[in-house]
C-alpha atoms as a PDB file:
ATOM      1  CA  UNK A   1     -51.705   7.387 -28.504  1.00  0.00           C
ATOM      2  CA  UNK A   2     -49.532   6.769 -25.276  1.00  0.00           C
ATOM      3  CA  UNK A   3     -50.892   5.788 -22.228  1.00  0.00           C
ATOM      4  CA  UNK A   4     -51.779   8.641 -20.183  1.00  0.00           C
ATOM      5  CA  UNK A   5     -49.642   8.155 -16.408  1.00  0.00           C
ATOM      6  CA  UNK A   6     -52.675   9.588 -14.445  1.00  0.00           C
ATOM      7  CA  UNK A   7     -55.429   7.740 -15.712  1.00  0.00           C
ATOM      8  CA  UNK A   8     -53.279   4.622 -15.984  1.00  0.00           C
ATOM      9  CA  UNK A   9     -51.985   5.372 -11.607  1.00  0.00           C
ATOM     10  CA  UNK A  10     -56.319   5.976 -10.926  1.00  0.00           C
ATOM     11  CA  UNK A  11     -57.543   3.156 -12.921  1.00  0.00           C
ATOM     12  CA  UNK A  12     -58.977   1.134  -9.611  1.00  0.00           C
ATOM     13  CA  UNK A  13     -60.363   4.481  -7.905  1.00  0.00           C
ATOM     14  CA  UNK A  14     -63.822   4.977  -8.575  1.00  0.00           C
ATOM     15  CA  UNK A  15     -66.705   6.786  -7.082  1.00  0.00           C
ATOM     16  CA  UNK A  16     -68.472   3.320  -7.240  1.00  0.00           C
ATOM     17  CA  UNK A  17     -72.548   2.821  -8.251  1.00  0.00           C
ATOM     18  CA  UNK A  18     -73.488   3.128  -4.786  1.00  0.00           C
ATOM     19  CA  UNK A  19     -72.824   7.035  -5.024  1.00  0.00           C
ATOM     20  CA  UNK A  20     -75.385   7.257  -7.720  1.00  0.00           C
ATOM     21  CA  UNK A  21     -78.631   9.324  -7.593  1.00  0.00           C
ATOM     22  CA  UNK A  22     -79.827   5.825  -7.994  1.00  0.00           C
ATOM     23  CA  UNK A  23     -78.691   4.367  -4.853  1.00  0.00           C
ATOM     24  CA  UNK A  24     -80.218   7.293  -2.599  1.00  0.00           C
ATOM     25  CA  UNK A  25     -82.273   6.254   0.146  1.00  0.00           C
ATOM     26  CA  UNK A  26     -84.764   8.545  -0.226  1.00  0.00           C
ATOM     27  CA  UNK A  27     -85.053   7.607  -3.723  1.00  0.00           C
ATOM     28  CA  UNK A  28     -85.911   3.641  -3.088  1.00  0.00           C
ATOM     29  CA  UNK A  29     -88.540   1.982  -5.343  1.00  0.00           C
ATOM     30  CA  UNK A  30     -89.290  -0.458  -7.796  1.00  0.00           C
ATOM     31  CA  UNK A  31     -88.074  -0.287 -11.259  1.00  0.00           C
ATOM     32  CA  UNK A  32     -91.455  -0.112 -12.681  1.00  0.00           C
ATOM     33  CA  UNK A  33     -90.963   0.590 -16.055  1.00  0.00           C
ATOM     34  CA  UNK A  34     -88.169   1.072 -19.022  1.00  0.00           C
ATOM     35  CA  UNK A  35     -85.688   3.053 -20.504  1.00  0.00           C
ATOM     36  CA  UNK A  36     -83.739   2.508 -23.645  1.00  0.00           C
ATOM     37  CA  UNK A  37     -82.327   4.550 -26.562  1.00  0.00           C
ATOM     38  CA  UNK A  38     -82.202   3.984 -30.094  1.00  0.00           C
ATOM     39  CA  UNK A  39     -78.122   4.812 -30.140  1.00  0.00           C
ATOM     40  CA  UNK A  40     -76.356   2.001 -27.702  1.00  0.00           C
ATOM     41  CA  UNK A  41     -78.330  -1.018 -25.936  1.00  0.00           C
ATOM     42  CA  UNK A  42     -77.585  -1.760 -22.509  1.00  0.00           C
ATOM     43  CA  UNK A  43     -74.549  -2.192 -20.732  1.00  0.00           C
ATOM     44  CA  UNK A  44     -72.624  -1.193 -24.586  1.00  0.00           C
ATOM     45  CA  UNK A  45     -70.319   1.578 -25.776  1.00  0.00           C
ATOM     46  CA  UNK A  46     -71.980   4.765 -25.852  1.00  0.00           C
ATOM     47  CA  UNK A  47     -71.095   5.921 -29.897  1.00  0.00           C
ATOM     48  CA  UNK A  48     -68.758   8.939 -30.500  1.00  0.00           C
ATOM     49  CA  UNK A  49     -71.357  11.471 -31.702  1.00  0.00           C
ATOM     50  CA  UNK A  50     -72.641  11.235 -28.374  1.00  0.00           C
ATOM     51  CA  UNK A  51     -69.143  11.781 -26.992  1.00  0.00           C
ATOM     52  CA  UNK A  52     -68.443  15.094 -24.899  1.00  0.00           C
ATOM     53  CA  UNK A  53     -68.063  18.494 -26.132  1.00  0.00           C
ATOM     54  CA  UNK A  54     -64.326  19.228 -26.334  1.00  0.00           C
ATOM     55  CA  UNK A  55     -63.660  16.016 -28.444  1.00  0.00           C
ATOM     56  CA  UNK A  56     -66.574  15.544 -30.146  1.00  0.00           C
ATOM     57  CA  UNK A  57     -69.949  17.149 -31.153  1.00  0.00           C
ATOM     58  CA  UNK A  58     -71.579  16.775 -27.858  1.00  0.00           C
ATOM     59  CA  UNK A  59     -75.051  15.639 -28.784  1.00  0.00           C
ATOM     60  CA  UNK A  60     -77.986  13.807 -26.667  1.00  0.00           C
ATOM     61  CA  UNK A  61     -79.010  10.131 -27.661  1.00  0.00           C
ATOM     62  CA  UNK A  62     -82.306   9.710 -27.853  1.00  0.00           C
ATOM     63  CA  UNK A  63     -84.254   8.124 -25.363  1.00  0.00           C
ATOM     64  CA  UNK A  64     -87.129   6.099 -25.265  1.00  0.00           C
ATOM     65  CA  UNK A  65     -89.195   4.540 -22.446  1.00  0.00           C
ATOM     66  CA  UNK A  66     -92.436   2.770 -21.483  1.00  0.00           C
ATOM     67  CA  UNK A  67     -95.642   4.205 -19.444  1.00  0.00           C
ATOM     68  CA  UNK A  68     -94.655   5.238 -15.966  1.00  0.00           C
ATOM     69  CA  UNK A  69     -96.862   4.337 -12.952  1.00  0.00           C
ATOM     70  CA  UNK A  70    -100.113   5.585 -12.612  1.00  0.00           C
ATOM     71  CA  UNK A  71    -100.028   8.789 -11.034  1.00  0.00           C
ATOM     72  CA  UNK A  72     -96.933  10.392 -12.311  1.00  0.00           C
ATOM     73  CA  UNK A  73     -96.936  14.209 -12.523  1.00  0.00           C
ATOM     74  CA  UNK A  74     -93.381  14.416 -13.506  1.00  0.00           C
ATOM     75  CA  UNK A  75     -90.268  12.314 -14.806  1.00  0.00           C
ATOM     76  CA  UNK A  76     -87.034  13.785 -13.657  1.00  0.00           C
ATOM     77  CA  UNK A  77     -83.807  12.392 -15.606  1.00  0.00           C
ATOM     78  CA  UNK A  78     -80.464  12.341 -14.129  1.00  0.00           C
ATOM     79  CA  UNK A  79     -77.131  11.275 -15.944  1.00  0.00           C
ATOM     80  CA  UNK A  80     -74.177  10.546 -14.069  1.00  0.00           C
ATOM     81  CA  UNK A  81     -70.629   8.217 -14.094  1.00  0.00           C
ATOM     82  CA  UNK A  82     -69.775   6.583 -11.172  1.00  0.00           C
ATOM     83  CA  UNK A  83     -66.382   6.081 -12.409  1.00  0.00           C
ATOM     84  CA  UNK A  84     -64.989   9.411 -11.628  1.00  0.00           C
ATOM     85  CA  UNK A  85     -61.564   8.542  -9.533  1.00  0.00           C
ATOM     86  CA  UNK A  86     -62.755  11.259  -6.656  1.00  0.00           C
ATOM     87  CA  UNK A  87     -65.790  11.726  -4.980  1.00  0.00           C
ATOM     88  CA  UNK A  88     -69.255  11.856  -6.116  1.00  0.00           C
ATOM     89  CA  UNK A  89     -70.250  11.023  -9.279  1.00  0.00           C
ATOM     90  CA  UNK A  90     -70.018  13.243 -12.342  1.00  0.00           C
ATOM     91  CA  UNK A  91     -73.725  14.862 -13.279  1.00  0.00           C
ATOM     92  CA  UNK A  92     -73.425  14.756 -16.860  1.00  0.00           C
ATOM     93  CA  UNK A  93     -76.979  15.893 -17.201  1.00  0.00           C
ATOM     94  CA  UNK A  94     -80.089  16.719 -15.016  1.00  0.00           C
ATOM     95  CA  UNK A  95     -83.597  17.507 -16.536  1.00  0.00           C
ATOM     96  CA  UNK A  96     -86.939  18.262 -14.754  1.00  0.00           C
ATOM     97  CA  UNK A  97     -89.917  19.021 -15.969  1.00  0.00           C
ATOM     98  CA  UNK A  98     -90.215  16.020 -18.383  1.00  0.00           C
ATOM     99  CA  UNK A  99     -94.164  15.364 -18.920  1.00  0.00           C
ATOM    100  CA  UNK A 100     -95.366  12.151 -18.204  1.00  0.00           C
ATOM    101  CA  UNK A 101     -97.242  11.417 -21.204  1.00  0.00           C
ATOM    102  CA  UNK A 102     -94.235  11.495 -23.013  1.00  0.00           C
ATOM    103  CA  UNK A 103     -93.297   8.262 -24.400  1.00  0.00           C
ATOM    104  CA  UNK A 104     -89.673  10.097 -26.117  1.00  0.00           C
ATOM    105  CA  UNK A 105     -87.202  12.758 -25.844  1.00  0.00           C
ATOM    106  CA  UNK A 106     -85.272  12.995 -29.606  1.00  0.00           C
ATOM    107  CA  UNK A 107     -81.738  12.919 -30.419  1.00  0.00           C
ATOM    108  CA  UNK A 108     -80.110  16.347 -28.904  1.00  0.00           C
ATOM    109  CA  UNK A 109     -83.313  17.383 -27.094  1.00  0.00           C
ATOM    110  CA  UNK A 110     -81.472  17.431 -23.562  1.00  0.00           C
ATOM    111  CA  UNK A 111     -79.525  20.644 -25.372  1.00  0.00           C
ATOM    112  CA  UNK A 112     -79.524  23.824 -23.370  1.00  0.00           C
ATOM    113  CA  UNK A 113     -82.136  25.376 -24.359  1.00  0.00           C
ATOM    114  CA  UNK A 114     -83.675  22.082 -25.189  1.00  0.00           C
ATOM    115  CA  UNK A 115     -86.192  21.712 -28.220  1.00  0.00           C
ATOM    116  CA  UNK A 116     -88.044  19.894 -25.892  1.00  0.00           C
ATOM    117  CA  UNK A 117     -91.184  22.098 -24.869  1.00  0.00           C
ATOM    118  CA  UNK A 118     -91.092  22.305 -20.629  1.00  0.00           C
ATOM    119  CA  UNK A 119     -87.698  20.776 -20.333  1.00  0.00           C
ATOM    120  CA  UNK A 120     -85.616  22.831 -17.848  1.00  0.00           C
ATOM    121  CA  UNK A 121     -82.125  21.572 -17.053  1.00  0.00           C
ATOM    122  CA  UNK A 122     -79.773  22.110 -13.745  1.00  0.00           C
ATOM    123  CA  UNK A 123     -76.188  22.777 -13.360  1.00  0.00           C
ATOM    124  CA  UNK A 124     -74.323  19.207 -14.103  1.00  0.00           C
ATOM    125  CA  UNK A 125     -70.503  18.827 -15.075  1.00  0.00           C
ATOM    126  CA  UNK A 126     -68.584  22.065 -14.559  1.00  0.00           C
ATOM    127  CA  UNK A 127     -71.502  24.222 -13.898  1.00  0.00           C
ATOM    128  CA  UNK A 128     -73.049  23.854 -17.201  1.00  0.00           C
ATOM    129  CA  UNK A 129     -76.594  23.033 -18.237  1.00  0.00           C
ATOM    130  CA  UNK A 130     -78.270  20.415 -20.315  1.00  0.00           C
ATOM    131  CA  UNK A 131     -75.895  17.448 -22.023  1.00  0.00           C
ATOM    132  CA  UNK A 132     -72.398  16.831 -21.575  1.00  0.00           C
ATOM    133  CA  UNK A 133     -71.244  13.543 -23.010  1.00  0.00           C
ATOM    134  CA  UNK A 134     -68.515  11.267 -22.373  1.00  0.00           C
ATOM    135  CA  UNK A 135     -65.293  12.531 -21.315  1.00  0.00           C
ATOM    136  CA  UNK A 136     -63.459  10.314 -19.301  1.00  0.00           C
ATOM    137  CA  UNK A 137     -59.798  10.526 -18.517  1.00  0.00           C
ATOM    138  CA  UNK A 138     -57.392   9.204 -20.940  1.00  0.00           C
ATOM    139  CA  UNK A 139     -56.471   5.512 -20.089  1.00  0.00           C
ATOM    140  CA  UNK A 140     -58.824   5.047 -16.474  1.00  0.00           C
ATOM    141  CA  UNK A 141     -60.552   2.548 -18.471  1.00  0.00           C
ATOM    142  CA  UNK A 142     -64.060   1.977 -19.292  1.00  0.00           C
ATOM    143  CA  UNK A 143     -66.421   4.690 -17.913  1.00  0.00           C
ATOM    144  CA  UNK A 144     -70.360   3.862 -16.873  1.00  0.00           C
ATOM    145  CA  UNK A 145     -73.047   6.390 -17.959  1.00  0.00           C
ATOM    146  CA  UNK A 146     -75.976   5.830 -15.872  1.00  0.00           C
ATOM    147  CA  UNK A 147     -79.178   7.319 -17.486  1.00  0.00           C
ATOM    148  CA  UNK A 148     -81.581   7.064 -14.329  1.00  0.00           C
ATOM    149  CA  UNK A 149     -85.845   8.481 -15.118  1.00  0.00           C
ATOM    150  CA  UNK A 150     -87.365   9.089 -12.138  1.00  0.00           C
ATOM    151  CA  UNK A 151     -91.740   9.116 -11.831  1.00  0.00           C
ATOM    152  CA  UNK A 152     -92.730  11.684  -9.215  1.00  0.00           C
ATOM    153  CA  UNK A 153     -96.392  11.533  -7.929  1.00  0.00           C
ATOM    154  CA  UNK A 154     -96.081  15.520  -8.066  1.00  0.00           C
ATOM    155  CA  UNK A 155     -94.159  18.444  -9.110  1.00  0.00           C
ATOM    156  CA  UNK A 156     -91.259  19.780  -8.088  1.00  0.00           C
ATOM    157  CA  UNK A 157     -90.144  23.402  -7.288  1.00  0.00           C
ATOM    158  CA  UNK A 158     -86.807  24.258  -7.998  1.00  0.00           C
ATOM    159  CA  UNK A 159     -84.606  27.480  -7.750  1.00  0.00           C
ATOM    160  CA  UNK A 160     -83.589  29.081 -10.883  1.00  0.00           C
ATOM    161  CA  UNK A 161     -79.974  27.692 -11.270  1.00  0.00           C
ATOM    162  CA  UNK A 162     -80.650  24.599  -9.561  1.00  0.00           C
ATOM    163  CA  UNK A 163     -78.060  21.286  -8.696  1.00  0.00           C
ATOM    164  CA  UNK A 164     -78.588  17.937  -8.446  1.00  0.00           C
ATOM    165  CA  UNK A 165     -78.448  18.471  -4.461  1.00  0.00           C
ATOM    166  CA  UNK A 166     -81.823  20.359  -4.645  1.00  0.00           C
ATOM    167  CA  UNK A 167     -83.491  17.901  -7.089  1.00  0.00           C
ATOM    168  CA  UNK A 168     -82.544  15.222  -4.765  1.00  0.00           C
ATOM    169  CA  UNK A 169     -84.186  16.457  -1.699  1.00  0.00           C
ATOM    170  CA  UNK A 170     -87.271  18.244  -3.482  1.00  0.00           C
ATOM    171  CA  UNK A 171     -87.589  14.365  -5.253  1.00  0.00           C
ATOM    172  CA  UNK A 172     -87.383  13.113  -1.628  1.00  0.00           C
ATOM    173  CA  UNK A 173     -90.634  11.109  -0.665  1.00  0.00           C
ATOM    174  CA  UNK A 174     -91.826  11.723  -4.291  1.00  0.00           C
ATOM    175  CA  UNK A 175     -90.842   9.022  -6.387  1.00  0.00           C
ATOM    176  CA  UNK A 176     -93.643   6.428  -7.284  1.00  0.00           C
ATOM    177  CA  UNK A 177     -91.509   4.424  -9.985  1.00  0.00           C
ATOM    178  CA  UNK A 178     -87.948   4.149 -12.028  1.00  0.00           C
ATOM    179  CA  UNK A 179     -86.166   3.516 -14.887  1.00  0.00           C
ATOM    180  CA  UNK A 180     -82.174   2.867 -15.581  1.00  0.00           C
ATOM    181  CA  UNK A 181     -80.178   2.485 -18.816  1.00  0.00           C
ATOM    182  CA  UNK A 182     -76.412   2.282 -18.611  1.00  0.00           C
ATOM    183  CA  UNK A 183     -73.897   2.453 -21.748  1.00  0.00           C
ATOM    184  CA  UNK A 184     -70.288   2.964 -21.678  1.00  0.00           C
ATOM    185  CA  UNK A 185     -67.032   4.779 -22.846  1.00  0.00           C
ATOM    186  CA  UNK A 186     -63.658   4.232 -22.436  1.00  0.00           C
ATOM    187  CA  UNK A 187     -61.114   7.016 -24.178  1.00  0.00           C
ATOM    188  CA  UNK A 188     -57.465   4.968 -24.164  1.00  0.00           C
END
């Protein structure tokens, strides 16, 4: 496939990591415990069945993670690439109401409705809810997918149709402990 002009032209404009939900002040703490997934290992290419939905069949990895602190009443998940060319990050998925004494969500549970029982998603990438995979411009180069779990020491109340903008502040204060996985795509 030819290179794509645009992409090629953006390929050193990126939001950068430091826009992340990750990198929010009010967000600050330890990385206290861990989150993988049994599809792509750290830092690697994210595979195609996982890729978004207008090139590919659009479904969630699964995810796997160790005991949060002590104390959590919640995990909050947020997915997001820092590598859009403009402004913030992409929200390629944002999930509350993840219970704490789960260890697991399974492949395509972040699916809107999710199979998941108390999983409620907010608006993400073009106003939709629950997953949206990989989909990054044609020839911008590799793309980061930042899986970031968040422990809150309580839960959150959120308005029906809510953004990442109100998780953020009601998370404010709230988080006791974190978890980060990153994997990749690139779409020459």
């Amino acid at each position: 496939m030819p290179t794509n002009p645009i992409g090629h032209l953006l390929r050193n404009r990126r939001a950068g990591q430091h826009t992340l939900a990750w990198a929010d002040p009010d967000l600050q703490v330890d990385e206290t415990f861990t989150l993988a997934s049994p599809a792509f290992d750290d830092g690697t290419p994210i595979p195609e069945r996982h890729r978004g939905r207008l090139r590919g069949p659009n479904i969630s990895p699964a995810l796997v993670w160790t005991a949060p602190p002590l104390g959590a009443r919640e995990l909050v998940l947020v997915v997001q690439d820092p590598d859009v060319p403009f402004g913030r990050p992409a929200t390629h998925g944002l999930t509350v109401g993840i219970d704490p004494e789960l260890r697991s969500i399974p492949e395509n549970g972040l699916a809107q409705p999710s199979p998941v029982p108390g999983l409620v998603h907010g608006k993400g990438a073009l106003g939709r809810r629950g997953y949206a995979g990989p989909l990054p411009i044609r020839s911008h180069g590799p793309h980061s997918y930042v899986f970031q779990l968040f422990a809150l020491d309580e839960r959150i109340e959120l308005p029906d149709a809510f953004t990442l903008a109100d998780a953020v502040g009601a998370m404010a204060g709230r988080v006791i402990g974190r978890a980060r996985l990153e994997g990749t795509y690139e779409n020459r």
